[in-house]
N, C-alpha and C. Protein backbone atom coordinates (compact mmCIF):
# COMPACT_ATOMS: atom_id res chain seq x y z
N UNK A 1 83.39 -37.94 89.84
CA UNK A 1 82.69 -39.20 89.69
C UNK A 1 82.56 -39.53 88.21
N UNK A 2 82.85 -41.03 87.54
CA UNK A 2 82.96 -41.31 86.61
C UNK A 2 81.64 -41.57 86.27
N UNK A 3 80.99 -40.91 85.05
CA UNK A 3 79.63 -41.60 84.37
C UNK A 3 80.10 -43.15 83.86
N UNK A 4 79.35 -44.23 84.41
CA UNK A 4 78.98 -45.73 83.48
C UNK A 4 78.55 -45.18 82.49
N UNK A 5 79.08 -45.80 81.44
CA UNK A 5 78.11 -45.63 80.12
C UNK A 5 77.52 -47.34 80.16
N UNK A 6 76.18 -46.65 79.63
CA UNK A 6 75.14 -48.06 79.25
C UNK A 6 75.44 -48.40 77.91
N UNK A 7 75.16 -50.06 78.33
CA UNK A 7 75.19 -50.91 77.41
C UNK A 7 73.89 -51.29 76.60
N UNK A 8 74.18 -50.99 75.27
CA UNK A 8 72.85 -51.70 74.83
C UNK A 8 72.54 -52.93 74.31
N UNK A 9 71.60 -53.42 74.99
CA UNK A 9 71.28 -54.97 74.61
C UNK A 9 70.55 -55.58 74.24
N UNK A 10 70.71 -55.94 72.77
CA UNK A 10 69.54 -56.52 72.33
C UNK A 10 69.16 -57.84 72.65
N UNK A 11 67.92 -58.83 72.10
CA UNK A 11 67.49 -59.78 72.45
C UNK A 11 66.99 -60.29 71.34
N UNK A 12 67.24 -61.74 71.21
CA UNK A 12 66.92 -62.51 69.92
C UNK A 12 65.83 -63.21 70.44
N UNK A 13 65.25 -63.38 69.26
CA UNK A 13 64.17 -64.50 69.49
C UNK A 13 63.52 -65.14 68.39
N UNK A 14 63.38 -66.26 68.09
CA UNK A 14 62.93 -67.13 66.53
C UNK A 14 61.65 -67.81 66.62
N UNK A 15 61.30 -66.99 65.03
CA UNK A 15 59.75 -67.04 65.17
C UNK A 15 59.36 -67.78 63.24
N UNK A 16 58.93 -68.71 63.49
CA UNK A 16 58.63 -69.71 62.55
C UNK A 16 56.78 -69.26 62.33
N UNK A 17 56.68 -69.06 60.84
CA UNK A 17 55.26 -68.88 60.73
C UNK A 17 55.25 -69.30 58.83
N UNK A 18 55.63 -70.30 58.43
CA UNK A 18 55.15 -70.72 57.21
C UNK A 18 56.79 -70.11 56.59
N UNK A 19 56.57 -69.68 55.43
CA UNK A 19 57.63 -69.84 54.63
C UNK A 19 58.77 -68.40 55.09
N UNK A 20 59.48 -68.63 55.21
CA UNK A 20 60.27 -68.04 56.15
C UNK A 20 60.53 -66.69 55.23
N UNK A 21 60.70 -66.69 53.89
CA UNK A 21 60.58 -65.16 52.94
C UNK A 21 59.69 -64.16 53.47
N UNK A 22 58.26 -64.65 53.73
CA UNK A 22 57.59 -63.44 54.20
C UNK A 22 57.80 -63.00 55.55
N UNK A 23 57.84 -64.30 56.14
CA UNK A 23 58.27 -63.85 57.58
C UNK A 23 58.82 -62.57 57.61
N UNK A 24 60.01 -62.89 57.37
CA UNK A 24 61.65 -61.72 57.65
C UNK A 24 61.03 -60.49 56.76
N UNK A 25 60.49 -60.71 55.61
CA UNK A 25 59.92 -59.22 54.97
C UNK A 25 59.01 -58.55 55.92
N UNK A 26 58.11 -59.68 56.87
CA UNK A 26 57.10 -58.46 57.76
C UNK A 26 57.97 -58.41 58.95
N UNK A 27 58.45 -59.18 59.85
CA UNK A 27 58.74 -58.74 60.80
C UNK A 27 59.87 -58.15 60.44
N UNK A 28 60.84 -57.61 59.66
CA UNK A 28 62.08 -56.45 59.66
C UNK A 28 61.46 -55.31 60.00
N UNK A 29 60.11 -55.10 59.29
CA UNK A 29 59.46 -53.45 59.52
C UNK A 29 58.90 -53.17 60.74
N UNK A 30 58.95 -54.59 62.00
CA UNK A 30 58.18 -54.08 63.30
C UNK A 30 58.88 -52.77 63.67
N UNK A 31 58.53 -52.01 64.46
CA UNK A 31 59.82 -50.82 65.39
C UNK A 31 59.81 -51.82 66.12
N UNK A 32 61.61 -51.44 66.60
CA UNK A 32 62.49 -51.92 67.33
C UNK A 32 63.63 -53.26 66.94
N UNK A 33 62.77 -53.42 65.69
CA UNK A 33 63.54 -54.66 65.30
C UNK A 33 64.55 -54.47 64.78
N UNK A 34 65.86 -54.63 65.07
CA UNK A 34 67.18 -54.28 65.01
C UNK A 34 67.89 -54.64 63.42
N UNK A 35 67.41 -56.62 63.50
CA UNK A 35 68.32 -57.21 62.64
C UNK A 35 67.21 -58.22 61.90
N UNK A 36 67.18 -59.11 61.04
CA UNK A 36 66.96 -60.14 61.05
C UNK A 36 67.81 -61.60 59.96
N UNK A 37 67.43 -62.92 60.27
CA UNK A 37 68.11 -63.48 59.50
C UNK A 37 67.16 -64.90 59.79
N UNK A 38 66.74 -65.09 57.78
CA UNK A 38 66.48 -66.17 57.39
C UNK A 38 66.94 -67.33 58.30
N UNK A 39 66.21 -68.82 58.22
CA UNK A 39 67.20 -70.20 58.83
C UNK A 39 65.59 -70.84 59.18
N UNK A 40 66.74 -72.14 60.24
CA UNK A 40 65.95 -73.10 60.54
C UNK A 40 66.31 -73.33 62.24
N UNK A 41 65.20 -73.57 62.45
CA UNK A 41 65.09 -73.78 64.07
C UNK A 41 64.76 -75.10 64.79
N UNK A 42 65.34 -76.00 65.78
CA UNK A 42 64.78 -77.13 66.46
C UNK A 42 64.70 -78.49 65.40
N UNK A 43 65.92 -78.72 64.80
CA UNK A 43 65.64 -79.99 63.85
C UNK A 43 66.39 -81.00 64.54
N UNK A 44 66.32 -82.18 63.88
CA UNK A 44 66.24 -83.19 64.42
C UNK A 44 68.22 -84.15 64.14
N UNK A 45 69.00 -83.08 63.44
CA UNK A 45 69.80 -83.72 63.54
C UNK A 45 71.26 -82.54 63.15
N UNK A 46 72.36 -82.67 62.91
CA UNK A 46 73.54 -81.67 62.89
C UNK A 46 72.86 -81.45 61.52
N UNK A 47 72.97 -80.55 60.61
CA UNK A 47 72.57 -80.58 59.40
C UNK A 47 73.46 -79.79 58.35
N UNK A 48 73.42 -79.82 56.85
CA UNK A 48 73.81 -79.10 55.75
C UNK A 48 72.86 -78.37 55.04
N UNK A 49 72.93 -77.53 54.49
CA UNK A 49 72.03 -77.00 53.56
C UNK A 49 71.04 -77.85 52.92
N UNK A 50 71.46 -79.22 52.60
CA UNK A 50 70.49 -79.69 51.92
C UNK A 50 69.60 -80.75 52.75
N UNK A 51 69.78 -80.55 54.31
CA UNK A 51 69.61 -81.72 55.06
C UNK A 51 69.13 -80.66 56.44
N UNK A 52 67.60 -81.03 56.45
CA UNK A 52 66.89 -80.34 57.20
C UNK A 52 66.07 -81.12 58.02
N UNK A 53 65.91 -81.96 58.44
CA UNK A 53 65.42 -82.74 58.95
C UNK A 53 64.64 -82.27 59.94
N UNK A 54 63.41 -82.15 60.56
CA UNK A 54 62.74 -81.93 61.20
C UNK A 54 62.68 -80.35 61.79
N UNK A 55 63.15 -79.52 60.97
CA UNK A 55 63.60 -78.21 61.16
C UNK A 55 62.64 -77.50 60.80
N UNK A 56 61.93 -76.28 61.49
CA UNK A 56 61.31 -75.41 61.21
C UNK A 56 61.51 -74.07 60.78
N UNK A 57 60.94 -73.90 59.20
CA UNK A 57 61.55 -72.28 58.81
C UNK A 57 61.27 -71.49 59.68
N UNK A 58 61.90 -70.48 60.21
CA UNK A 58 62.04 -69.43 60.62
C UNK A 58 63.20 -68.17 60.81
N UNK A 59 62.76 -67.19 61.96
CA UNK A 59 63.47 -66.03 61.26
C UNK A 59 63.95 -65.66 62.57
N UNK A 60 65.21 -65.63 62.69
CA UNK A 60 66.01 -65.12 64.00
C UNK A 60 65.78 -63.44 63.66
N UNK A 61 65.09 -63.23 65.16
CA UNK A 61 64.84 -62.13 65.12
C UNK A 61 65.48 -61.04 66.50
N UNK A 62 66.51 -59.79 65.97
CA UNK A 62 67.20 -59.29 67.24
C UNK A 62 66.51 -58.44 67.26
N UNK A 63 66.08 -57.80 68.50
CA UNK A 63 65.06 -56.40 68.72
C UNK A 63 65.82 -56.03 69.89
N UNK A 64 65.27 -54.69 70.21
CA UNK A 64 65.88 -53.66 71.49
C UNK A 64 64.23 -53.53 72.16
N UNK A 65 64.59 -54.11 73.46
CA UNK A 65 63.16 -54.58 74.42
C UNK A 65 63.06 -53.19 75.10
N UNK A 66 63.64 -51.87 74.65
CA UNK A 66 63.40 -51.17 75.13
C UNK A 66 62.58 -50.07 74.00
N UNK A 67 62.15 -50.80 73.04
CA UNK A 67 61.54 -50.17 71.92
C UNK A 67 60.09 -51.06 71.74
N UNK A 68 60.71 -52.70 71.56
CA UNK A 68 59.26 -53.56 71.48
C UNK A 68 59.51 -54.68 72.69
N UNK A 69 58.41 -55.03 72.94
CA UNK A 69 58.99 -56.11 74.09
C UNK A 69 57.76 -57.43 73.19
N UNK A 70 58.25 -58.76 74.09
CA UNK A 70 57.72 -59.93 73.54
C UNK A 70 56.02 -60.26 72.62
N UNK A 71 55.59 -59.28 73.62
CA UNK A 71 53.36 -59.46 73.48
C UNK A 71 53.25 -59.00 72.19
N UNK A 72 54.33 -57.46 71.58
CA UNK A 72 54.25 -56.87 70.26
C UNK A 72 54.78 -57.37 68.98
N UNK A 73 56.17 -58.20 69.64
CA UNK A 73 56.44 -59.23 68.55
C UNK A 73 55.63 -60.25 68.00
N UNK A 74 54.94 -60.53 69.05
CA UNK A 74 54.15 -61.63 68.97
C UNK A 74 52.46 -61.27 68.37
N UNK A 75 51.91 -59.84 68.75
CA UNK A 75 51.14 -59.40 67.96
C UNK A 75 51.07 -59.44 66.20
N UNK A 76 52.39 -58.99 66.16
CA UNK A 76 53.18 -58.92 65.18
C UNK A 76 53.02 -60.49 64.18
N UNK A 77 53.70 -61.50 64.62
CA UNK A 77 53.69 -62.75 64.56
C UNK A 77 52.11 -63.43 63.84
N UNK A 78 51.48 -62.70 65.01
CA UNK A 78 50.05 -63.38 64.61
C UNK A 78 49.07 -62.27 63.58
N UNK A 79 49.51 -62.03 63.07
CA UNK A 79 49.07 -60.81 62.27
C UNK A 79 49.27 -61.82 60.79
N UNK A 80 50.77 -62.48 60.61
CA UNK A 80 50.55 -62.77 59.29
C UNK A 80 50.52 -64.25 59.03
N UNK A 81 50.04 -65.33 60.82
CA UNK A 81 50.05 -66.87 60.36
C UNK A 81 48.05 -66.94 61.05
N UNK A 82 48.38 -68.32 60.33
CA UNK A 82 47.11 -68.98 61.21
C UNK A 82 47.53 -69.55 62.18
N UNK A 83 47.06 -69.39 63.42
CA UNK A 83 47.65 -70.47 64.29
C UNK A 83 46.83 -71.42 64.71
N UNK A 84 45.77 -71.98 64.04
CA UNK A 84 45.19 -73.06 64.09
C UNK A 84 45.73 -74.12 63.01
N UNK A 85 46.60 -73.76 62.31
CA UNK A 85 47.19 -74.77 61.35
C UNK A 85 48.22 -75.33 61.44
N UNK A 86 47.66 -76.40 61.12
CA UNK A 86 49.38 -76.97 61.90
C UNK A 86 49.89 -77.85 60.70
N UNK A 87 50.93 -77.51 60.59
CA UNK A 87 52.42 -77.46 59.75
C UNK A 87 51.80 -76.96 58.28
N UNK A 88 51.25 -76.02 58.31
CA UNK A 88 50.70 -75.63 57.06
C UNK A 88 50.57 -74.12 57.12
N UNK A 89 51.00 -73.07 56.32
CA UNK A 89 50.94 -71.65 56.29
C UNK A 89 50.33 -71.11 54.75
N UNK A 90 49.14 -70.98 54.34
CA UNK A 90 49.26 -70.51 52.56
C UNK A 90 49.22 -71.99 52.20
N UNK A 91 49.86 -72.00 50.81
CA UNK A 91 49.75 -73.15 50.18
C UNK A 91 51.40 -73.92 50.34
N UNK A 92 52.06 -74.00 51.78
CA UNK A 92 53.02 -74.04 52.18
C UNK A 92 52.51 -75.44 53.63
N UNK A 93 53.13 -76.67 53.20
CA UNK A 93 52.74 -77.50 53.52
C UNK A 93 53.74 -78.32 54.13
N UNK A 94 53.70 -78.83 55.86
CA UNK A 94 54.95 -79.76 55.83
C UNK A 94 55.69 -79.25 57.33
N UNK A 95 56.44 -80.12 57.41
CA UNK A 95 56.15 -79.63 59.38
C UNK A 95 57.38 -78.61 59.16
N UNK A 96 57.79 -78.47 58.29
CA UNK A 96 59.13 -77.25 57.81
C UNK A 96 58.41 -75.93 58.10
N UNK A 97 57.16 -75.85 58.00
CA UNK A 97 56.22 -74.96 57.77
C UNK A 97 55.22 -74.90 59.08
N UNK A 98 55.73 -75.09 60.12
CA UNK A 98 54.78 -75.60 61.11
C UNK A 98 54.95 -73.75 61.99
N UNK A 99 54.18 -73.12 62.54
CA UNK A 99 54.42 -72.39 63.67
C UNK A 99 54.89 -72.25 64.47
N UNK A 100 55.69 -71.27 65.00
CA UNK A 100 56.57 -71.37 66.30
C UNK A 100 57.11 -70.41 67.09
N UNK A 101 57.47 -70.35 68.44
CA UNK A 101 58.24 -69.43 68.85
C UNK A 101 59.59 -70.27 69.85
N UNK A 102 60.20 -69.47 69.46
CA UNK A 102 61.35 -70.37 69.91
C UNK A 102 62.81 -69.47 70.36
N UNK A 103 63.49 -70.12 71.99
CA UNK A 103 64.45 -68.94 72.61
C UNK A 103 65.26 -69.38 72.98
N UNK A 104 66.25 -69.01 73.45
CA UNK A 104 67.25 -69.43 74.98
C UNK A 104 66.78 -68.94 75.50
N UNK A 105 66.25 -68.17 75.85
CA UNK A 105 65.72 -66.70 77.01
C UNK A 105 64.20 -67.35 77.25
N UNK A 106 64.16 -68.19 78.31
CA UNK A 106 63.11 -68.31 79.21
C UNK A 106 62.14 -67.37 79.27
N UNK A 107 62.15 -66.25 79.55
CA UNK A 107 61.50 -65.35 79.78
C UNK A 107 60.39 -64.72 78.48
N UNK A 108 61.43 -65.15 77.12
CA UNK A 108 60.55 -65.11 76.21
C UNK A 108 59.36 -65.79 76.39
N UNK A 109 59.95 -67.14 76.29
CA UNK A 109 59.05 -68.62 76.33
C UNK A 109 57.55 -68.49 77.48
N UNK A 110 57.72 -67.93 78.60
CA UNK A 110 57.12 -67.27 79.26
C UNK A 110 55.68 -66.57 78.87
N UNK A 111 56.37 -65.48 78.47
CA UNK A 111 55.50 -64.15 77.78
C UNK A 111 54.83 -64.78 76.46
N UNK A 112 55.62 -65.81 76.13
CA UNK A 112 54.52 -66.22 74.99
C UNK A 112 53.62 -67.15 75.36
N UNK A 113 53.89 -67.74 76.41
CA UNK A 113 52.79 -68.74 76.79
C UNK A 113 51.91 -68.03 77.56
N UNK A 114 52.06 -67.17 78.28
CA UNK A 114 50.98 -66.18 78.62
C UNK A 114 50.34 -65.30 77.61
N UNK A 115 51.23 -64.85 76.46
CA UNK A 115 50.27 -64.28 75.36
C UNK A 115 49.00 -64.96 74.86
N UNK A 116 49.82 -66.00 74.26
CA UNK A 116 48.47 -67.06 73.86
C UNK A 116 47.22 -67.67 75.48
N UNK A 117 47.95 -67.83 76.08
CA UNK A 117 46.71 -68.21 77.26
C UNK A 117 45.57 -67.12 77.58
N UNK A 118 46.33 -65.73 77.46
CA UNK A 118 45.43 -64.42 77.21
C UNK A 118 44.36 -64.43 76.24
N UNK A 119 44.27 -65.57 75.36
CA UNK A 119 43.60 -65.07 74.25
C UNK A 119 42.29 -66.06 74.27
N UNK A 120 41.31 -65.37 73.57
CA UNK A 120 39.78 -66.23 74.12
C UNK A 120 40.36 -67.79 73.23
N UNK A 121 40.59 -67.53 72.29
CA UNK A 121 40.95 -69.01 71.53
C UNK A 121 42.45 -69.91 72.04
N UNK A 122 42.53 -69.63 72.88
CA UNK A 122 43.85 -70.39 73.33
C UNK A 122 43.75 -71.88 72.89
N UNK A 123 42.50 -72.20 73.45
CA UNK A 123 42.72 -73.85 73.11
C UNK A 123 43.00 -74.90 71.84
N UNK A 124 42.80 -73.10 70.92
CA UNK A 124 42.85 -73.93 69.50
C UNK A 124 44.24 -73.69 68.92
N UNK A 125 44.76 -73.07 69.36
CA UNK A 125 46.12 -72.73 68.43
C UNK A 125 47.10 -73.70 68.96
N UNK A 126 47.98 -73.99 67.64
CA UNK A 126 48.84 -74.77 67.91
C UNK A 126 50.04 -74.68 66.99
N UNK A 127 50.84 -73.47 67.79
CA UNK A 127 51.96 -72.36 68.00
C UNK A 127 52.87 -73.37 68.38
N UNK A 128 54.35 -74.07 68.05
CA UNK A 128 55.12 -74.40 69.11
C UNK A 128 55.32 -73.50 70.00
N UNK A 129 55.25 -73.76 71.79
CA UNK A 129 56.88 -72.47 71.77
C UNK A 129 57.52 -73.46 73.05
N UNK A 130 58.86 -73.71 72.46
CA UNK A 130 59.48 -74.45 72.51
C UNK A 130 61.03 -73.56 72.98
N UNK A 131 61.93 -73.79 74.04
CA UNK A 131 63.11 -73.84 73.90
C UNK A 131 63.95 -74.00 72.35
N UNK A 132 64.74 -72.93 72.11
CA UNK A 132 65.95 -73.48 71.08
C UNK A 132 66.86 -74.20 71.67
N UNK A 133 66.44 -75.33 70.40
CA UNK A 133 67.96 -76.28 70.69
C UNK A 133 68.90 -76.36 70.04
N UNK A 134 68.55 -76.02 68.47
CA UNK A 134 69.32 -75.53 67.38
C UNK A 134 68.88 -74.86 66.49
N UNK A 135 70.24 -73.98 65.30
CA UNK A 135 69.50 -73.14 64.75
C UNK A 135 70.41 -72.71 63.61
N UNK A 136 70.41 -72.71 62.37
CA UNK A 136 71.27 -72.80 61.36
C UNK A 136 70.39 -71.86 60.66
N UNK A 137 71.41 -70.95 59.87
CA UNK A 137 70.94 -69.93 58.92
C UNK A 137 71.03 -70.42 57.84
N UNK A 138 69.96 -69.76 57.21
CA UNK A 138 69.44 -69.96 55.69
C UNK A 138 71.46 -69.31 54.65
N UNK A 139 71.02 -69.76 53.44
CA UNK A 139 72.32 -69.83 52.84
C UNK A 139 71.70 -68.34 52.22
N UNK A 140 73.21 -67.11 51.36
CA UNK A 140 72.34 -65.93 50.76
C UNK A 140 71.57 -65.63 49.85
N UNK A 141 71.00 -66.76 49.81
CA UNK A 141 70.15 -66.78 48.75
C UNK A 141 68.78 -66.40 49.18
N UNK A 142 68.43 -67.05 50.56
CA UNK A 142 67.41 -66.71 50.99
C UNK A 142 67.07 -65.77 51.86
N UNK A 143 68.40 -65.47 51.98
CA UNK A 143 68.07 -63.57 53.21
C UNK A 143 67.52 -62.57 52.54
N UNK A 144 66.60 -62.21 53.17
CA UNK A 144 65.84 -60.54 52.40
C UNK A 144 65.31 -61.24 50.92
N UNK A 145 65.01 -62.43 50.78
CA UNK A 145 64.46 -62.84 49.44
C UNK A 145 63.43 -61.79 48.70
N UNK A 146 62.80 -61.55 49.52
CA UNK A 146 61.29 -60.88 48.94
C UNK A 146 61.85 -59.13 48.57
N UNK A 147 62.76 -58.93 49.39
CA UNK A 147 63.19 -57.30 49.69
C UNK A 147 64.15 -57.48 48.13
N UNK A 148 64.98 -58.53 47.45
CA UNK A 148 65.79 -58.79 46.22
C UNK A 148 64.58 -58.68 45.21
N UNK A 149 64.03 -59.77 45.92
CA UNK A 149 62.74 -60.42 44.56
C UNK A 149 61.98 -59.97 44.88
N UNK A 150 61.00 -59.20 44.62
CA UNK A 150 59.74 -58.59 44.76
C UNK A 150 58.57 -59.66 44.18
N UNK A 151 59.23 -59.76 42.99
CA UNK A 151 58.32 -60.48 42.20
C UNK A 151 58.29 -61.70 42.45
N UNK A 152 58.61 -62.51 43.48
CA UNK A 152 58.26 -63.98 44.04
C UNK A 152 57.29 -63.83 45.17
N UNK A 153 56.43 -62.66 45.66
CA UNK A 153 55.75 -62.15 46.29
C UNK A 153 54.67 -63.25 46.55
N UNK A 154 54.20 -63.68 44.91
CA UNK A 154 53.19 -64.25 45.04
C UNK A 154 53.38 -66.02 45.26
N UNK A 155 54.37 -65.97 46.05
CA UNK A 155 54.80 -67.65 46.60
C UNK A 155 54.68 -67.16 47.71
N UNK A 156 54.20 -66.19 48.33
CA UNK A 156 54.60 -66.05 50.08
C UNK A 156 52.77 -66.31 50.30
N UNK A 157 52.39 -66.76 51.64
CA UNK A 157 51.12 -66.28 52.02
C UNK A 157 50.54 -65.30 52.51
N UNK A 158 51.32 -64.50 52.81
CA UNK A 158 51.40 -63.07 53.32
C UNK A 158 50.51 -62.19 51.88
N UNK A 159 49.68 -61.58 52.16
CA UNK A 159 49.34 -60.36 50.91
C UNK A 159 50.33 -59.56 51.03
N UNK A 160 50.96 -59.26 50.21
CA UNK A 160 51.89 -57.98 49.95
C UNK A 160 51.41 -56.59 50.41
N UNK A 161 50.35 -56.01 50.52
CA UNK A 161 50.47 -54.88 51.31
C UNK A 161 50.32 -55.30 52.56
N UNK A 162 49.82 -56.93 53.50
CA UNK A 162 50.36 -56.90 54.93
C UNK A 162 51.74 -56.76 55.06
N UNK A 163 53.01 -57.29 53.72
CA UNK A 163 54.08 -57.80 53.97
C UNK A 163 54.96 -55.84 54.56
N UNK A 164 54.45 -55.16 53.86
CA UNK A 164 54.96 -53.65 54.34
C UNK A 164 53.62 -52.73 55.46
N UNK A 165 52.80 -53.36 56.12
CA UNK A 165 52.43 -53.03 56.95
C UNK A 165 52.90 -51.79 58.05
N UNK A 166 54.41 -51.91 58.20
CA UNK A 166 54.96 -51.42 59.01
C UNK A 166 56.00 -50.79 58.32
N UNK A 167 56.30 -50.95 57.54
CA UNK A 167 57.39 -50.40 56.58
C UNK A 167 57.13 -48.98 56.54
N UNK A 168 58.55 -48.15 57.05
CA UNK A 168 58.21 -46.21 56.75
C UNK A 168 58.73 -45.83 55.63
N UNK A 169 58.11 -45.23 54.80
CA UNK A 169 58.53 -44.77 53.31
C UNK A 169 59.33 -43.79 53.59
C-alpha cells in the first residue's frame, strides 16, 4: 500500500491596520506566519504605484492554520490598531489608513465577524471585514521597511518593543 503524502497548505489573509510598515514588522513574528507582503487592498479602480485610489494599506498575510488559525491572527491584529478609529492609525490619517480584514476565503470573513461580535465592545469598532476584491503589492521599497530601516521606527504607531513582541532572538 502506497503512503499519500500530505500537502501543505497555507492560507492568506489581508489585514489593514494604519501604516502598513508596522503592520508586516508585527505580524511576520506571529507563530505560524509563513510569509508576508506589504500592498494595498479593495480600491476603487485598476491602479499604478502612484494611483491608489480608495485602497487600503495593508499586509497580505500567508500562515499554516495548522500552527495559528483566524481568532490568533486577529488577536494579533488588535494588539497593535485602535479599532474604534476610523481611517486613522497613530498620526496616520486618511481612509488609506482605515482598518481591515479582508479574504477570498469566506470562512475567514466568518471567524472574524464572530471574533469581533465576541467582544463586549463590538458595537464600537469599526474594522472593515470585507471580501477581497483587489490587491496590489507595495513596490521594494516598502517590503520589510522597518526590518531595512530601523530607524524610521518612529513614523510607525506601533511602539517598537510591541513591533518585536513576538520576535525569537
Amino acid at each position: 500500500m502506497k503512503k499519500s503524502k500530505s500537502v501543505q497548505k497555507f492560507e492568506d489573509i489581508y489585514l489593514a491596520g494604519g501604516c502598513l510598515w508596522g503592520v508586516q514588522e508585527f505580524i511576520k513574528y506571529l507563530p505560524g506566519v509563513i510569509a508576508t507582503e506589504a500592498g494595498r487592498a479593495n480600491g476603487n479602480s485598476n491602479t499604478t504605484q502612484s494611483d491608489y485610489d480608495g485602497y487600503a494599506e495593508c499586509v497580505r498575510t500567508t500562515f499554516d492554520p495548522n500552527v495559528i488559525n483566524i481568532k490568533q491572527i486577529l488577536e494579533g491584529l488588535f494588539e497593535i490598531i485602535d479599532p474604534y478609529s476610523l481611517n486613522k492609525q497613530g498620526q496616520d490619517v486618511g481612509e488609506k489608513y482605515r482598518t481591515g480584514i479582508y479574504s477570498y476565503d469566506s470562512h475567514h470573513l466568518d471567524a472574524a465577524i464572530q471574533y469581533i461580535q465576541q467582544r463586549t465592545d463590538s458595537e464600537k469598532i469599526v474594522v472593515e471585514i470585507l471580501p477581497l476584491t483587489n490587491y496590489v503589492a507595495s513596490d521594494e521599497e516598502h517590503q520589510h521597511r522597518l526590518s531595512l530601516h530601523p530607524e524610521d521606527h518612529h513614523l510607525c504607531h506601533i511602539p517598537w518593543k510591541l513591533l518585536h513582541k513576538y520576535k525569537s532572538e
